[in-house]
PDB file of N, CA and C in Angstrom:
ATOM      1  N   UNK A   1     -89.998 -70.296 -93.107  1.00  0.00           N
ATOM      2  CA  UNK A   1     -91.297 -69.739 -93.412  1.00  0.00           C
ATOM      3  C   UNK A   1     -91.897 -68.987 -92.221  1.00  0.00           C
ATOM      4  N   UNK A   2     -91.026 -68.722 -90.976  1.00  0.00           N
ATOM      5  CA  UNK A   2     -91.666 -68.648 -89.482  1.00  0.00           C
ATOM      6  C   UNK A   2     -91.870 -67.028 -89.943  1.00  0.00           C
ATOM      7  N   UNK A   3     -90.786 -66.193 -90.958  1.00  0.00           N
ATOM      8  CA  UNK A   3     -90.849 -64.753 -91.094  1.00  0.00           C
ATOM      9  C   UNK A   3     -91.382 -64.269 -92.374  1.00  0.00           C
ATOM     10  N   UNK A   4     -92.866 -65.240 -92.552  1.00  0.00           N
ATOM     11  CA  UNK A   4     -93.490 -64.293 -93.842  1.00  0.00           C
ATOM     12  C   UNK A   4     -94.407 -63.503 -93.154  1.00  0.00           C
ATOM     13  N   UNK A   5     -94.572 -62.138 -94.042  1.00  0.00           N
ATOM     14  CA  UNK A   5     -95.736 -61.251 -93.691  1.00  0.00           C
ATOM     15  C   UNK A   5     -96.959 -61.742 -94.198  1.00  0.00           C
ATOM     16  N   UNK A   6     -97.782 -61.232 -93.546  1.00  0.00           N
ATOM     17  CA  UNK A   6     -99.114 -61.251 -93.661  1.00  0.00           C
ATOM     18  C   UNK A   6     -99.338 -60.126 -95.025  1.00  0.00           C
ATOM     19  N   UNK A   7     -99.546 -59.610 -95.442  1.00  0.00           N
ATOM     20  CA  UNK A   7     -99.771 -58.187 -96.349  1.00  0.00           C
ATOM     21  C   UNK A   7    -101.208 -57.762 -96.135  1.00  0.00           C
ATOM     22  N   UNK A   8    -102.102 -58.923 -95.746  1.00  0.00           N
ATOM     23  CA  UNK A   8    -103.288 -58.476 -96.124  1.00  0.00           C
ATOM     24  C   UNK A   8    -104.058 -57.637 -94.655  1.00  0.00           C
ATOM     25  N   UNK A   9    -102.896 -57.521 -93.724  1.00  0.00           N
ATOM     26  CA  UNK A   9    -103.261 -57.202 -92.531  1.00  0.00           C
ATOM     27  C   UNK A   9    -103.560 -55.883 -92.858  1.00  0.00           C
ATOM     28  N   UNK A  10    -104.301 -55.014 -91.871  1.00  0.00           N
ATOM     29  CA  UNK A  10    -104.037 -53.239 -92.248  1.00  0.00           C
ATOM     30  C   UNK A  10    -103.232 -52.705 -92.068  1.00  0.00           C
ATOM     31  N   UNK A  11    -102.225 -51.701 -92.698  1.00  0.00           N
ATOM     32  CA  UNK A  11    -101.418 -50.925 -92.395  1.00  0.00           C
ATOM     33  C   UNK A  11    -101.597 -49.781 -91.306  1.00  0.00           C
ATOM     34  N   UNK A  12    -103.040 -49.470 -91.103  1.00  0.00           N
ATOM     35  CA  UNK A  12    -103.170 -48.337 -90.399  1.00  0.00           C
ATOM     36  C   UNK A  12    -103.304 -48.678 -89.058  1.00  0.00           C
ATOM     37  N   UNK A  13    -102.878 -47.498 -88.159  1.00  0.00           N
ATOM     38  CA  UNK A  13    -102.061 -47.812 -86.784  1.00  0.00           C
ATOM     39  C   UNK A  13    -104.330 -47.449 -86.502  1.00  0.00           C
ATOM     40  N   UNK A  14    -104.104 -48.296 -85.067  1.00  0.00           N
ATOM     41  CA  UNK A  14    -105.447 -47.654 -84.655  1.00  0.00           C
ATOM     42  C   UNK A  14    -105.164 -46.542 -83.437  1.00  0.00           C
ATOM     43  N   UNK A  15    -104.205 -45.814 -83.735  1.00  0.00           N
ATOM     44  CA  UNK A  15    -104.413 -44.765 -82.724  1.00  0.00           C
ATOM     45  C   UNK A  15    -104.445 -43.728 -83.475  1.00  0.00           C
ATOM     46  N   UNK A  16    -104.836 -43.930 -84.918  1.00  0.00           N
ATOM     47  CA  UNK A  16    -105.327 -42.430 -85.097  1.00  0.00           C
ATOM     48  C   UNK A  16    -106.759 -41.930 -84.952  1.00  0.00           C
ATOM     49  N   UNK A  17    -106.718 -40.533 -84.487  1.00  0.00           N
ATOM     50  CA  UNK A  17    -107.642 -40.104 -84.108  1.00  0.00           C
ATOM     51  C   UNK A  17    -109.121 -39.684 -84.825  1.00  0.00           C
ATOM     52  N   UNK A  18    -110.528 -40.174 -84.409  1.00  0.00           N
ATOM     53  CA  UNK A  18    -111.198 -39.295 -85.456  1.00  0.00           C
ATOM     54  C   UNK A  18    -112.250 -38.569 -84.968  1.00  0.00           C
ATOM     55  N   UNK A  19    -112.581 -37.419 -85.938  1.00  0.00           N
ATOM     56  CA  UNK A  19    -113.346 -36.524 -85.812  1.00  0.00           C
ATOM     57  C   UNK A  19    -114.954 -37.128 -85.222  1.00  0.00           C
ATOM     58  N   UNK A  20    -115.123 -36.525 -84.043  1.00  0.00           N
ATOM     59  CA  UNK A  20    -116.322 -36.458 -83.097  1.00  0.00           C
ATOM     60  C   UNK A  20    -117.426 -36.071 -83.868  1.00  0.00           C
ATOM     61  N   UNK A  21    -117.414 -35.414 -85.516  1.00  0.00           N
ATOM     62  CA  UNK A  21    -118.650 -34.701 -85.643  1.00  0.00           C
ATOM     63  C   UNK A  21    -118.504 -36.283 -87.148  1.00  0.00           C
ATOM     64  N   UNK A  22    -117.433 -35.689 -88.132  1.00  0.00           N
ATOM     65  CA  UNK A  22    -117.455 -36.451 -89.188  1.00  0.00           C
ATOM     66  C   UNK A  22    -117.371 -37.634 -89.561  1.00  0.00           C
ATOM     67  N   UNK A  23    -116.417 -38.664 -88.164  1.00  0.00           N
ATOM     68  CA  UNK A  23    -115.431 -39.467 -87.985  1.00  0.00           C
ATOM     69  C   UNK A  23    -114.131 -39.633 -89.532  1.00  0.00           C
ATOM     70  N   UNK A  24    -113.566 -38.463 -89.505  1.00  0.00           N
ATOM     71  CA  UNK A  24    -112.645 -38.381 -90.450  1.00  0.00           C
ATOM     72  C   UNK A  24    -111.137 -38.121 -89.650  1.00  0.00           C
ATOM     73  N   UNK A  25    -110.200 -38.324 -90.037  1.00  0.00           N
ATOM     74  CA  UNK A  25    -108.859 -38.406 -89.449  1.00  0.00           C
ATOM     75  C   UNK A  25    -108.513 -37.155 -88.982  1.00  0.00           C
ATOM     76  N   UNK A  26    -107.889 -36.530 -87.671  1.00  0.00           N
ATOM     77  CA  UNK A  26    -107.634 -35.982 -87.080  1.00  0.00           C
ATOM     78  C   UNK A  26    -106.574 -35.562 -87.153  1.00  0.00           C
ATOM     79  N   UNK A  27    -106.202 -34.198 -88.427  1.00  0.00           N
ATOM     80  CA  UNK A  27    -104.888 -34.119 -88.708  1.00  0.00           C
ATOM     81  C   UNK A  27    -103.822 -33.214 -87.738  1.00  0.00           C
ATOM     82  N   UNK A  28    -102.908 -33.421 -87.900  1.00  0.00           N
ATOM     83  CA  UNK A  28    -101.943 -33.641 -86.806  1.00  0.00           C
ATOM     84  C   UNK A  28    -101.595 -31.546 -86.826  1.00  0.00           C
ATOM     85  N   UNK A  29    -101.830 -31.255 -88.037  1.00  0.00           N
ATOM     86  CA  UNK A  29    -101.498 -29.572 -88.011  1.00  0.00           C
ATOM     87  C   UNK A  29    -102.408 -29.163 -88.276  1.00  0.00           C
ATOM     88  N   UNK A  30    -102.350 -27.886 -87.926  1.00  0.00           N
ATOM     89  CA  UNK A  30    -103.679 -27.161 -88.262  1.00  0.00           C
ATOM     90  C   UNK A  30    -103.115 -25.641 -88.540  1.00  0.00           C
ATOM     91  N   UNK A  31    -103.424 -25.139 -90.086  1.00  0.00           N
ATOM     92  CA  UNK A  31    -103.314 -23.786 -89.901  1.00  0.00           C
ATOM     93  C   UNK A  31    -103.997 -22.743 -89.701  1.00  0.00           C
ATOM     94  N   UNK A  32    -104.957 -22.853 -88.892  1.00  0.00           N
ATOM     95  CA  UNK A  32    -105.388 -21.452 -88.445  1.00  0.00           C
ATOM     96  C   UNK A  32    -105.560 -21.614 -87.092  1.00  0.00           C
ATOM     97  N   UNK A  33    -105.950 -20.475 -86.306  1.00  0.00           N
ATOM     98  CA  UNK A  33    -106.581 -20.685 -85.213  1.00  0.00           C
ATOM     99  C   UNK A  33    -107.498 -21.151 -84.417  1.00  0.00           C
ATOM    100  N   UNK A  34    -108.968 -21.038 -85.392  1.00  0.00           N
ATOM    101  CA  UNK A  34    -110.194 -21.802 -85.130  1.00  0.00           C
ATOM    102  C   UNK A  34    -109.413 -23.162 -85.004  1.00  0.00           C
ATOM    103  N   UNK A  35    -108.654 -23.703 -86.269  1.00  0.00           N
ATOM    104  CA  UNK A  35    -108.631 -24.912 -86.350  1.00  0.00           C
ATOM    105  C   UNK A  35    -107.831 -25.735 -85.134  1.00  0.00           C
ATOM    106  N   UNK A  36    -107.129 -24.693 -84.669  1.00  0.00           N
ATOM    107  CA  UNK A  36    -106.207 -25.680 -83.225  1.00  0.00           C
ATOM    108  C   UNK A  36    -106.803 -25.890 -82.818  1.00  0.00           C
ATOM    109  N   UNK A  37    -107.823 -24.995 -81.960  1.00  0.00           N
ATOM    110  CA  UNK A  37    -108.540 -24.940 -80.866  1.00  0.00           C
ATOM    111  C   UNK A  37    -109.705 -26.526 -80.931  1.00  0.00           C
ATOM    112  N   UNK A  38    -110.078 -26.451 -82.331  1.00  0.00           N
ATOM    113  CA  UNK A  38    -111.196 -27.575 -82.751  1.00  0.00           C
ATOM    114  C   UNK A  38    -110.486 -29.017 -82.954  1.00  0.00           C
ATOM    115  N   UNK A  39    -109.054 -29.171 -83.122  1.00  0.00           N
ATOM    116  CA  UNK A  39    -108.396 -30.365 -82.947  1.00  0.00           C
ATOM    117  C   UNK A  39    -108.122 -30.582 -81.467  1.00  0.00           C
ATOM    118  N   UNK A  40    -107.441 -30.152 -80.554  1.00  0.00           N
ATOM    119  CA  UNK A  40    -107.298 -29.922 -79.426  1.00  0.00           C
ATOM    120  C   UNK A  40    -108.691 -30.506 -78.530  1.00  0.00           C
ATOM    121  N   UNK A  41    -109.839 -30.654 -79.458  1.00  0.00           N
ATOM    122  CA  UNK A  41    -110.956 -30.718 -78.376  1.00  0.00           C
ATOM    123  C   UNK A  41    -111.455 -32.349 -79.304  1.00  0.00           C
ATOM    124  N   UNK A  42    -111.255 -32.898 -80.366  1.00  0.00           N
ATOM    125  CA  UNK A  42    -111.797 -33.700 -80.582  1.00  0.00           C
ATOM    126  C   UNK A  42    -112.146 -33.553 -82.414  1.00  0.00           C
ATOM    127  N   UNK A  43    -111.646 -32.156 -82.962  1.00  0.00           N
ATOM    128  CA  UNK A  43    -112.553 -32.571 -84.656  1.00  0.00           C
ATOM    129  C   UNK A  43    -111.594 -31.862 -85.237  1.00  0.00           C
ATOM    130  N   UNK A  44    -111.918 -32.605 -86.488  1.00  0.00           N
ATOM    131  CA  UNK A  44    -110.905 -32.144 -88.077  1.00  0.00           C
ATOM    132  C   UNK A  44    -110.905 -30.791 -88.171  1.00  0.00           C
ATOM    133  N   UNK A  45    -111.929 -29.757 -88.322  1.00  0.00           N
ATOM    134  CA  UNK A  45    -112.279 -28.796 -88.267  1.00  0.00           C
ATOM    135  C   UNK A  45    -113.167 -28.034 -87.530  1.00  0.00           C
ATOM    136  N   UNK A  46    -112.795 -26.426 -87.303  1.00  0.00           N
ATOM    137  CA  UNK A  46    -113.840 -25.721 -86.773  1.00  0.00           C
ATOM    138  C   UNK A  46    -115.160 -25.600 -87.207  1.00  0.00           C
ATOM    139  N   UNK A  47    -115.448 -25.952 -88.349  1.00  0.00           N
ATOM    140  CA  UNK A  47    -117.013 -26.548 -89.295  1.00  0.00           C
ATOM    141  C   UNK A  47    -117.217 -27.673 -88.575  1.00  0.00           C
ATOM    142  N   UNK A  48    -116.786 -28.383 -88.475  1.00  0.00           N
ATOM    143  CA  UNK A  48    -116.964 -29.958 -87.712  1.00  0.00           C
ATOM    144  C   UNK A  48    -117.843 -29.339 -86.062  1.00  0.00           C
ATOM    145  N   UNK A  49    -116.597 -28.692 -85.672  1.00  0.00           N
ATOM    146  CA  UNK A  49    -117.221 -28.298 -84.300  1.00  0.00           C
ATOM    147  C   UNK A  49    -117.897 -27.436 -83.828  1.00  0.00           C
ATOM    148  N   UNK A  50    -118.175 -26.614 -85.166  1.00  0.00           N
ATOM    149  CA  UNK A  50    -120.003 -25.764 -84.960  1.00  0.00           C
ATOM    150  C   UNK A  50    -121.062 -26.324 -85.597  1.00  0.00           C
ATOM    151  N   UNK A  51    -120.878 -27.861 -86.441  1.00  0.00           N
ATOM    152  CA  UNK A  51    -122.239 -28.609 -86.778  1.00  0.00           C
ATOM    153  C   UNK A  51    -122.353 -29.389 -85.302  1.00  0.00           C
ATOM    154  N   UNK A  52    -121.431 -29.785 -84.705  1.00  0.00           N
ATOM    155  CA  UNK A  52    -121.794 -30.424 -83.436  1.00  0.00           C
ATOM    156  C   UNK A  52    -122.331 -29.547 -82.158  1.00  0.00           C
ATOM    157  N   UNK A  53    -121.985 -28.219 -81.972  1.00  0.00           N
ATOM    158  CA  UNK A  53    -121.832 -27.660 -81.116  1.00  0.00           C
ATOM    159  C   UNK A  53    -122.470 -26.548 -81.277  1.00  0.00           C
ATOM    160  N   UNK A  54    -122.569 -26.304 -82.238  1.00  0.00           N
ATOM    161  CA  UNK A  54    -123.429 -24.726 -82.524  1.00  0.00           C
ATOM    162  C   UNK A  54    -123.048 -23.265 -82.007  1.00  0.00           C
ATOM    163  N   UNK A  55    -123.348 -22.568 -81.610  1.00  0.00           N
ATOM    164  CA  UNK A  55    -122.989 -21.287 -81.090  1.00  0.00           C
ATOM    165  C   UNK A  55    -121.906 -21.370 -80.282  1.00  0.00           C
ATOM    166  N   UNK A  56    -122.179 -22.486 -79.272  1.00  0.00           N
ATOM    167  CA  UNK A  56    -120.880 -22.504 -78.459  1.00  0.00           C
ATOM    168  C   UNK A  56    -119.675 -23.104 -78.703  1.00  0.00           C
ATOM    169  N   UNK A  57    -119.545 -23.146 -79.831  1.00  0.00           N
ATOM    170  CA  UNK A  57    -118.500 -23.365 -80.434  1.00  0.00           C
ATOM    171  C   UNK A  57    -117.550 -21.902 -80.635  1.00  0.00           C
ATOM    172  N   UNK A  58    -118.239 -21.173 -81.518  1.00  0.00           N
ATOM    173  CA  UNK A  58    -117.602 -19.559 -81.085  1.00  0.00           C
ATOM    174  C   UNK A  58    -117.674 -19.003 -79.783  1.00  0.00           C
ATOM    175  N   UNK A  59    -118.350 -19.245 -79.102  1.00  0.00           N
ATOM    176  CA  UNK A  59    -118.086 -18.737 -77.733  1.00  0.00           C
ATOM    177  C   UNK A  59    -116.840 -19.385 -77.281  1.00  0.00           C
ATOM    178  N   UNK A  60    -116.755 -20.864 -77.538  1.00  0.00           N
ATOM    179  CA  UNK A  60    -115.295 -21.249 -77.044  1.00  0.00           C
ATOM    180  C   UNK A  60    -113.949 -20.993 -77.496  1.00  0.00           C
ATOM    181  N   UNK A  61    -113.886 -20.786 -78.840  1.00  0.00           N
ATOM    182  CA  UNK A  61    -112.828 -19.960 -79.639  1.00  0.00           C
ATOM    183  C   UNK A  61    -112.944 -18.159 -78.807  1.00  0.00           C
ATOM    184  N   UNK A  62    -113.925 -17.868 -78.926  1.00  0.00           N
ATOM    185  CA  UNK A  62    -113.910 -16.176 -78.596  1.00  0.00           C
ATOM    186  C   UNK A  62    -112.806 -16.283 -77.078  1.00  0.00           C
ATOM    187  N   UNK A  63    -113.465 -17.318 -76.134  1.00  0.00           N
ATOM    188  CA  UNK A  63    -112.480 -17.509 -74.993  1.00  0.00           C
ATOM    189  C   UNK A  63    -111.071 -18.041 -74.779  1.00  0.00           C
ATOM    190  N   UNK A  64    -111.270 -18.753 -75.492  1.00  0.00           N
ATOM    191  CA  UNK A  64    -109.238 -18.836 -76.419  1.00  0.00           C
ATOM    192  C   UNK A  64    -108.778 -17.652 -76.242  1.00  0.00           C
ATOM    193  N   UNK A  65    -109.096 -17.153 -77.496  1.00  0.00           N
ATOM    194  CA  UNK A  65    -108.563 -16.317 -77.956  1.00  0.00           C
ATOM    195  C   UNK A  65    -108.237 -14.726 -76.784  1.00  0.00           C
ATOM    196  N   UNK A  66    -108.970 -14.917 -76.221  1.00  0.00           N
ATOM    197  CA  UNK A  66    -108.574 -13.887 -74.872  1.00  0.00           C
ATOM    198  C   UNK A  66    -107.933 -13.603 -74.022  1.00  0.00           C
ATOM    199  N   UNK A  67    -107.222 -15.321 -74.026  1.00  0.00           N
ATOM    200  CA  UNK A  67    -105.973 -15.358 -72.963  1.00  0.00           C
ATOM    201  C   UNK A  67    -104.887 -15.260 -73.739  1.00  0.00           C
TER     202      UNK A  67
END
């Protein structure tokens, strides 16, 4: 009996990541550009990180995008 499972434990790992604005899961791809840049820093989406951040949120994408 030393190797029964538990089941009722959680399955979910706690190192996944969550969103700074929504706290929603931090998905691992992103297809666009806004959206790397806004995972890379902490949120699900670039919406996520101009309700938190506001203007300078495009200012920080505009500077991405330059190099």
């Amino acid at each position: 009996m030393d190797n029964e499972k538990n089941y009722s434990e959680s399955k979910i790992s706690s190192s996944v990541e969550k969103c700074l604005f929504c706290k929603e899961n931090i998905p691992k791809v992103a297809l666009a550009f806004s959206n790397q840049k806004a995972i890379s820093l902490g949120y699900c989406s670039f919406m996520c990180m101009v309700g938190l951040l506001g203007d300078k949120a495009y200012s920080m994408l505009s500077n991405k995008a330059k190099i």
